[in-house]
Protein backbone atom coordinates (compact mmCIF):
# COMPACT_ATOMS: atom_id res chain seq x y z
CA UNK A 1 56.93 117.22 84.34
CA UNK A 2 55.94 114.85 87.38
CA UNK A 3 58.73 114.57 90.25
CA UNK A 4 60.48 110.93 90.15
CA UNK A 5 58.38 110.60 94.13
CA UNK A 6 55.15 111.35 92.34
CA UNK A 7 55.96 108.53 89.44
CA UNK A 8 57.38 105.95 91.99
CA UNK A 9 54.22 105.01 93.87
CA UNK A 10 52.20 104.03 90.83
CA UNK A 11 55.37 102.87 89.01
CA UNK A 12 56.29 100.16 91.35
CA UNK A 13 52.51 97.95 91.76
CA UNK A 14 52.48 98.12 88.13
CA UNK A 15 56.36 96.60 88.39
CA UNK A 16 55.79 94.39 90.79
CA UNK A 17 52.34 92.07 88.66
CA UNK A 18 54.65 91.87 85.89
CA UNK A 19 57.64 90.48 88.11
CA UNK A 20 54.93 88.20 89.29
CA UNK A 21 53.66 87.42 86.21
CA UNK A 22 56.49 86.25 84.93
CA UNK A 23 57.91 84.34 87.59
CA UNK A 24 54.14 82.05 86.93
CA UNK A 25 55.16 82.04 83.20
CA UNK A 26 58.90 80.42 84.08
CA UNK A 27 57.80 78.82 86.91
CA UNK A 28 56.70 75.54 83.84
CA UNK A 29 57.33 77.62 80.55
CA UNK A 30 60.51 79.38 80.10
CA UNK A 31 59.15 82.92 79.46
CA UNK A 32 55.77 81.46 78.02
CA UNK A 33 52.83 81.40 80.35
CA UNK A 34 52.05 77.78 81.72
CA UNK A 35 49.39 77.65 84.20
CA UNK A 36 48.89 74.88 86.61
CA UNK A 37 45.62 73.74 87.46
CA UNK A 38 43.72 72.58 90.28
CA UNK A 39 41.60 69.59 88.99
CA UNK A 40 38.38 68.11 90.93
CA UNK A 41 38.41 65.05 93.29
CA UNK A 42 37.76 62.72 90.07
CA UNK A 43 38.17 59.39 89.35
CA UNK A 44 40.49 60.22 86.62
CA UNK A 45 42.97 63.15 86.40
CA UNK A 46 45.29 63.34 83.26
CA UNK A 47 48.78 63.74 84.20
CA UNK A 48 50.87 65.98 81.61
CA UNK A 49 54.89 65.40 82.90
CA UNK A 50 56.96 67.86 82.70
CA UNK A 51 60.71 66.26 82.56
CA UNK A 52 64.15 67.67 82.13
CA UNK A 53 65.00 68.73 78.27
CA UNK A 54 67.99 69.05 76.01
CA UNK A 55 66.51 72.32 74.48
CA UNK A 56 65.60 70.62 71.50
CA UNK A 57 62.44 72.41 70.93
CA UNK A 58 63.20 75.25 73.37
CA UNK A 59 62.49 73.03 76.44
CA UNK A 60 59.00 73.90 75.44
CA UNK A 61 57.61 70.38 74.09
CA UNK A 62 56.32 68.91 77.40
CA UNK A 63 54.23 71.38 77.26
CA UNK A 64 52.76 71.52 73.34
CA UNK A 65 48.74 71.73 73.33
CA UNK A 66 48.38 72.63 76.95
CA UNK A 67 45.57 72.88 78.49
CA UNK A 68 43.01 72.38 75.48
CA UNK A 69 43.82 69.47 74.29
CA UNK A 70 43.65 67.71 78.16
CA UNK A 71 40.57 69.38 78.32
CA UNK A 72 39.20 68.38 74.72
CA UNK A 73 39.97 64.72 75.48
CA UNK A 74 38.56 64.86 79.28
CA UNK A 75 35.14 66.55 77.52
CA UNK A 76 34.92 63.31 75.21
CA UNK A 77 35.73 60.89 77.89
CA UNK A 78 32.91 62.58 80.16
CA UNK A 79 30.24 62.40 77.06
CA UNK A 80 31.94 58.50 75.47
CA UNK A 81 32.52 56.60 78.46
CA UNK A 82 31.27 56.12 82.31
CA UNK A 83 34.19 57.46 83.72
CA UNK A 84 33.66 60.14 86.25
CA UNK A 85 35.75 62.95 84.73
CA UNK A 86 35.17 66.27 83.83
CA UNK A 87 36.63 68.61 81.87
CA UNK A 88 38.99 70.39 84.35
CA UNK A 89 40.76 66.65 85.16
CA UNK A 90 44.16 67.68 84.33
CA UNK A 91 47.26 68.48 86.09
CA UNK A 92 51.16 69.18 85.48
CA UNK A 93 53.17 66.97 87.40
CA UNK A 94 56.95 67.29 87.77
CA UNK A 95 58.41 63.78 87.32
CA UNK A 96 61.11 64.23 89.68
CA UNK A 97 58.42 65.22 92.53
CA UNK A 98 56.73 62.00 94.51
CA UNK A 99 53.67 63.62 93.16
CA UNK A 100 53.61 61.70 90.23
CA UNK A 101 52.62 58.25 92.20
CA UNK A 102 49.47 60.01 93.02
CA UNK A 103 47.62 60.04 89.10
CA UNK A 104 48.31 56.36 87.71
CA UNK A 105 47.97 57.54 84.03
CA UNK A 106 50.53 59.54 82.40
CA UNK A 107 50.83 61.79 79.08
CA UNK A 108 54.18 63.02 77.67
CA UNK A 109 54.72 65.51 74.46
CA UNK A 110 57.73 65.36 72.27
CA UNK A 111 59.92 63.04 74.04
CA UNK A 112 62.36 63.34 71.65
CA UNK A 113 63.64 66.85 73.64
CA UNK A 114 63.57 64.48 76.68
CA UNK A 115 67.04 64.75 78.88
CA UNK A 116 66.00 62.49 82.21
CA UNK A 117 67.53 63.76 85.08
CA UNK A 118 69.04 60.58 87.39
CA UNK A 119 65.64 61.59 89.72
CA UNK A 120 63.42 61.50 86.93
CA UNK A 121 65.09 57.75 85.94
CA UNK A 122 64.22 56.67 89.24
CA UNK A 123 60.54 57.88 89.39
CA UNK A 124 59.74 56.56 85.67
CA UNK A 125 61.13 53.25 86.89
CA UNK A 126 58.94 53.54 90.02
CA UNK A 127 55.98 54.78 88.57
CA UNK A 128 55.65 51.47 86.06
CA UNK A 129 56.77 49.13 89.14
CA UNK A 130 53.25 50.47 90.40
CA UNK A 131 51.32 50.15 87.73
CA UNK A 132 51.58 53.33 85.95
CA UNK A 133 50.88 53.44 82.46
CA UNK A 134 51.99 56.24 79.82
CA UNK A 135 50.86 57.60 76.98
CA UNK A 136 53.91 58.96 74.65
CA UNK A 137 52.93 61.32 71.78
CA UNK A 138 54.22 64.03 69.82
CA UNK A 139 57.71 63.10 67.45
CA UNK A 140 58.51 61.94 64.60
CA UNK A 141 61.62 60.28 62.75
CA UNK A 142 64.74 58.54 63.81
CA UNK A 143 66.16 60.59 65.51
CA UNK A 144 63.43 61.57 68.08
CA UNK A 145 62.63 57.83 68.61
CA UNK A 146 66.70 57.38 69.55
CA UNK A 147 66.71 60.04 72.34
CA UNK A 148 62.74 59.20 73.86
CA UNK A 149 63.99 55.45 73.76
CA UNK A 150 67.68 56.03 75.44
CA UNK A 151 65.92 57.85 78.30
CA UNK A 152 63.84 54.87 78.58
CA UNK A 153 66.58 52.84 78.27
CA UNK A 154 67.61 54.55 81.18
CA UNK A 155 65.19 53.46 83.32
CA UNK A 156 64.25 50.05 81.87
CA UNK A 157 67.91 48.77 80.34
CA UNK A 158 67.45 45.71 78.44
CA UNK A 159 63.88 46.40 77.82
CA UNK A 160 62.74 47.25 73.97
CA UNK A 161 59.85 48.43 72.22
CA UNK A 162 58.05 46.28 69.91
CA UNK A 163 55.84 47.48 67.20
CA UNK A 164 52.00 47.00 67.56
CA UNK A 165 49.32 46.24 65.07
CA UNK A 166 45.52 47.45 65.47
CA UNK A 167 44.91 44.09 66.29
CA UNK A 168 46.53 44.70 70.08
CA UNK A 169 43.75 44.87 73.17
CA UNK A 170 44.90 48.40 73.75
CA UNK A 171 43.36 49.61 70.23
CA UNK A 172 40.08 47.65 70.85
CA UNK A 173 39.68 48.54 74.41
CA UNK A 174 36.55 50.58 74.45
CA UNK A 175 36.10 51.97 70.80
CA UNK A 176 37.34 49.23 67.75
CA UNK A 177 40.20 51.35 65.73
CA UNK A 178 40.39 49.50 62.49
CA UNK A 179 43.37 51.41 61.04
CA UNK A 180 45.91 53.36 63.07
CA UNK A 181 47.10 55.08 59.50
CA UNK A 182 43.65 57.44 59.56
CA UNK A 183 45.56 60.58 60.89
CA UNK A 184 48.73 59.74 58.61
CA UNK A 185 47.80 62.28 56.09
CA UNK A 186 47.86 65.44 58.32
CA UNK A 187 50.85 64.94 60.24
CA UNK A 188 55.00 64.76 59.10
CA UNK A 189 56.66 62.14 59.36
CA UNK A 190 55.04 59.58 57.33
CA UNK A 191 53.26 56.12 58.23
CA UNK A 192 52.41 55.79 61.76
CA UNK A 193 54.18 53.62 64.08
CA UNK A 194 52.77 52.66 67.66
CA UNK A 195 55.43 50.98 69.66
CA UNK A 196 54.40 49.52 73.35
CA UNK A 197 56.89 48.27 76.19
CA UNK A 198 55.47 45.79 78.44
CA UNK A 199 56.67 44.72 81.90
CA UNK A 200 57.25 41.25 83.16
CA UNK A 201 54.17 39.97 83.48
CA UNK A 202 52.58 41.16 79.51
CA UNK A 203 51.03 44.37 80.62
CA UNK A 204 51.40 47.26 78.35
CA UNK A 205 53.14 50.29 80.38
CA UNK A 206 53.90 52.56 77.67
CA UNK A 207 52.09 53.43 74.47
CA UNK A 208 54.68 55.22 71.84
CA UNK A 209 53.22 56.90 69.02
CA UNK A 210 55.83 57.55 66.61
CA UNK A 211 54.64 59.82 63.71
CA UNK A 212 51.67 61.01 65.32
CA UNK A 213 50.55 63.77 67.03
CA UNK A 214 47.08 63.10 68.82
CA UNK A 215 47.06 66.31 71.29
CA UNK A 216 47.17 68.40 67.88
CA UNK A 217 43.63 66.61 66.73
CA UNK A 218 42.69 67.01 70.46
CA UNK A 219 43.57 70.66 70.58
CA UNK A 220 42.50 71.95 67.10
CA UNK A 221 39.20 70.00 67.31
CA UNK A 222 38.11 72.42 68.82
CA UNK A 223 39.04 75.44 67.16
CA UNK A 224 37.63 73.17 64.16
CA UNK A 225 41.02 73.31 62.55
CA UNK A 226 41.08 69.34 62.28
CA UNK A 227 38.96 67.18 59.83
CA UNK A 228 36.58 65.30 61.63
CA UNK A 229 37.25 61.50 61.01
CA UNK A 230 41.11 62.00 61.88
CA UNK A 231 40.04 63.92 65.25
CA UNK A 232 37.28 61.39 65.65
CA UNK A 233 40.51 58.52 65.57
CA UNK A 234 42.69 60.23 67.65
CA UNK A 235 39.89 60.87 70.30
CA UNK A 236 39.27 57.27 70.51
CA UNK A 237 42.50 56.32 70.39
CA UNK A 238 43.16 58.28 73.40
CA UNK A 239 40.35 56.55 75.38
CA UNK A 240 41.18 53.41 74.78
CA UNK A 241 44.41 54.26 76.12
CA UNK A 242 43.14 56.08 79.31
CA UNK A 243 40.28 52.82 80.05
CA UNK A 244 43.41 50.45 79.21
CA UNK A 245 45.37 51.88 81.86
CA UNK A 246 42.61 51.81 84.29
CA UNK A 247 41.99 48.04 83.89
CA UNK A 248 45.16 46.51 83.25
């Protein structure tokens, strides 16, 4: 049998990548490796927030379709639009941090797990007096719509959602959506509810998707695990909203 000294020295490198390892994995993911990326000096860079949670879904929903469904989208905004973007555009952003000034276009999964800390109330606040626009995706039913529009609340009091119909210049931005029921079918919930807030002034700074769940036709298109004309839908849905937020 080896001698504790002879096991030691290969014992402890061996300890020491997993230790690191795992401090990368909780460093976003709670045990569950998360890793950041480093995106390219585009024009656009997608913005995935990760906020404070209530444990909901294991403080795990911020993250839900990370990274290939921000890379799936960025791929058909490169190959559907002019925007210089490529596929690598993407970037976790804490929204406590002043970081998240710096990308104007925000996405956030399954808000209804969202607990705001008091920073994070300030920032959102901030980041729509700017001009920021988000995209919120990822819950369904009344109760998830109660806890992602208290936190809002938060931010915004007074301020309330109204319901949108296909008809709204966000939905006919780039590509014309004529039916915002086409990915109904293949997620829970039921029929599909977009919801937008607007500031002062008319413009649209947050896009609520109740019932839906666009990063999961982003993701599994391409694993080709989603039917086509759903993923097509959600794809352009998602570019209208990116394009929307650029212009408006």
């Amino acid at each position: 049998m080896k001698s504790l000294h002879g096991i030691l020295p290969m014992a402890l490198p061996l300890l020491a990548l997993l230790i690191a390892t795992v401090a990368v994995a909780q460093n976003f993911g709670r045990g569950r490796r998360i890793v950041q990326n480093d995106p390219p000096r585009t024009e656009f860079i997608a913005a995935r927030w990760h906020f404070g949670t209530n444990g909901y879904i294991g403080h795990m929903g911020w993250s839900h379709n990370y990274p290939n469904s921000d890379r799936n989208l960025n791929e058909f905004l490169k190959r559907g639009t002019r925007l210089n973007v490529e596929e690598a555009s993407y970037r976790i952003v804490e929204l406590g941090s002043d970081e998240v000034f710096e990308y104007p276009f925000a996405y956030v999964s399954e808000p209804g797990e969202m607990e705001l800390t008091e920073q994070e109330v300030v920032n959102l606040r901030e980041f729509i007096g700017r001009g920021g626009f988000v995209l919120v995706d990822d819950f369904d039913g009344p109760e998830q719509w109660e806890q992602m529009r208290s936190q809002v609340a938060r931010a915004f009091p007074g301020s309330a959602f109204v319901p949108m119909g296909v008809d709204q210049h966000v939905f006919q931005q780039h590509f014309r959506l004529e039916d915002l029921q086409g990915m109904s079918d293949y997620v829970p919930g039921g029929s599909i509810i977009y919801y937008g807030l607007f500031d002062d002034a008319g413009r649209l700074v947050i896009l609520a998707g109740l019932n839906n769940d666009l990063a999961n036709f982003w993701d599994w298109y391409g694993q080709a695990r989603a039917p086509l004309e759903p993923a097509a839908d959600a794809f352009r849905l998602g570019t209208n909203a990116v394009l929307y937020s650029m212009t408006h």
